[in-house]
Protein backbone atom coordinates (compact mmCIF):
# COMPACT_ATOMS: atom_id res chain seq x y z
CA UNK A 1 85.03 218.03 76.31
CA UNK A 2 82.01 219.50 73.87
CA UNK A 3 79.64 216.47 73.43
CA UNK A 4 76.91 216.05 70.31
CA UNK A 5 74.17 216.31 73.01
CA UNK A 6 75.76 219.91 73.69
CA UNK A 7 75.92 220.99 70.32
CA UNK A 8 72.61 219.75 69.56
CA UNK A 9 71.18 221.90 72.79
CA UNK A 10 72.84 224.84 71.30
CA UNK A 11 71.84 224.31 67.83
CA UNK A 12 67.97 224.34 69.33
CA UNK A 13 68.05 227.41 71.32
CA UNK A 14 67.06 230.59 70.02
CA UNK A 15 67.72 234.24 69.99
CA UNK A 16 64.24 234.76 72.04
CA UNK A 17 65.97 232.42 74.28
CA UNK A 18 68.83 234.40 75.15
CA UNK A 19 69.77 237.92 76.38
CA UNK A 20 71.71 239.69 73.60
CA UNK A 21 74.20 241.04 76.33
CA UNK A 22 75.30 237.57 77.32
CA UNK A 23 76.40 236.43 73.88
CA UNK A 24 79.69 237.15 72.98
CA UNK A 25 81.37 239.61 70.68
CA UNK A 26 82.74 237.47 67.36
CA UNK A 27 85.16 240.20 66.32
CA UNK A 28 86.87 239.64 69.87
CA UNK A 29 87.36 235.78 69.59
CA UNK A 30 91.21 235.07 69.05
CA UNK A 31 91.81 231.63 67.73
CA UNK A 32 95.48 230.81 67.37
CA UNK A 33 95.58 230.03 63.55
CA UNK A 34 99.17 228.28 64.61
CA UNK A 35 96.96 224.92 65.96
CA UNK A 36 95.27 222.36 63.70
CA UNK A 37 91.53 222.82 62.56
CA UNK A 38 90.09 220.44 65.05
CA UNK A 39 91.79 222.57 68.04
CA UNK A 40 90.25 225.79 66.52
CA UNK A 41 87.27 224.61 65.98
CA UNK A 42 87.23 223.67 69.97
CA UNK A 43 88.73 226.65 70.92
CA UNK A 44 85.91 228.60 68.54
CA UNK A 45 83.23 226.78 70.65
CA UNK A 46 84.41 226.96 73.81
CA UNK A 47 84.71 230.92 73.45
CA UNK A 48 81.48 231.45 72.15
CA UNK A 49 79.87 229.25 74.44
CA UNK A 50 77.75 228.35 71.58
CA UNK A 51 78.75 228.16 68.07
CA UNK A 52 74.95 228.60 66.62
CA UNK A 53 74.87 232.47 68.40
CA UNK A 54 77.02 235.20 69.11
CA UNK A 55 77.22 238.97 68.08
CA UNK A 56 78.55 240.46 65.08
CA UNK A 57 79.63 244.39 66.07
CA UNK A 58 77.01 244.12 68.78
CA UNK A 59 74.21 242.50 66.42
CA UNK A 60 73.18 239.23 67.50
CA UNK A 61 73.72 236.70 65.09
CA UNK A 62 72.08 232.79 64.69
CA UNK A 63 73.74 230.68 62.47
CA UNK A 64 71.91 227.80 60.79
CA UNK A 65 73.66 224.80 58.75
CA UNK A 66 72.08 222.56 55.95
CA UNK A 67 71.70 219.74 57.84
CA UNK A 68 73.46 217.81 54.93
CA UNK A 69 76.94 219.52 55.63
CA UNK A 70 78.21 218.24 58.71
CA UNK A 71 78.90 221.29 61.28
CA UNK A 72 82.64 220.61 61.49
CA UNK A 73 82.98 221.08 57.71
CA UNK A 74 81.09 224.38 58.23
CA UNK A 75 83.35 225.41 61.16
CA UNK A 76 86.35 225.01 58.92
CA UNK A 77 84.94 227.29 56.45
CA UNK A 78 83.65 230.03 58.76
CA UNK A 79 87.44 229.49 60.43
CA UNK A 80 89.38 229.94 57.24
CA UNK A 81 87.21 232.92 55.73
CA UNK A 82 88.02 234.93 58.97
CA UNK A 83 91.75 233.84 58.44
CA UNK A 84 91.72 235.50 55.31
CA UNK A 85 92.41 232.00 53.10
């Protein structure tokens, strides 16, 4: 199970911190759009390993929230936009 305390680590790390190479392709994730948004969200973690970073067509990307829109809400959003709705 993804605790806060993980999230939180991830959200603090930064693209110095990482190699590029071990971040993971975006336009590769598949989330089955068939389960409800809590269980894509999950899955959406667990295959990026960390929500904040990933790569974009082989760009690394870091993704930053305002902190007064709770990261689930933002998840959602991100989720549905590459969903097409």
């Amino acid at each position: 199970m993804i605790s806060l305390d993980y999230l939180e680590t991830c959200r603090r790390k930064s693209l110095n911190d990482v190699d590029p190479k071990d971040l993971k392709e975006i336009t590769e994730i598949q989330i089955d759009q068939t389960k409800p948004i809590p269980q894509r969200i999950l899955s959406f973690i667990e295959e990026t390993g960390n929500p904040y970073m990933f790569r974009v067509n082989g760009v690394p990307v870091q993704v930053e929230f305002v902190s007064d829109v709770p990261l689930q809400e933002r998840l959602e959003k991100l989720l549905l936009r590459k969903m097409g709705k």
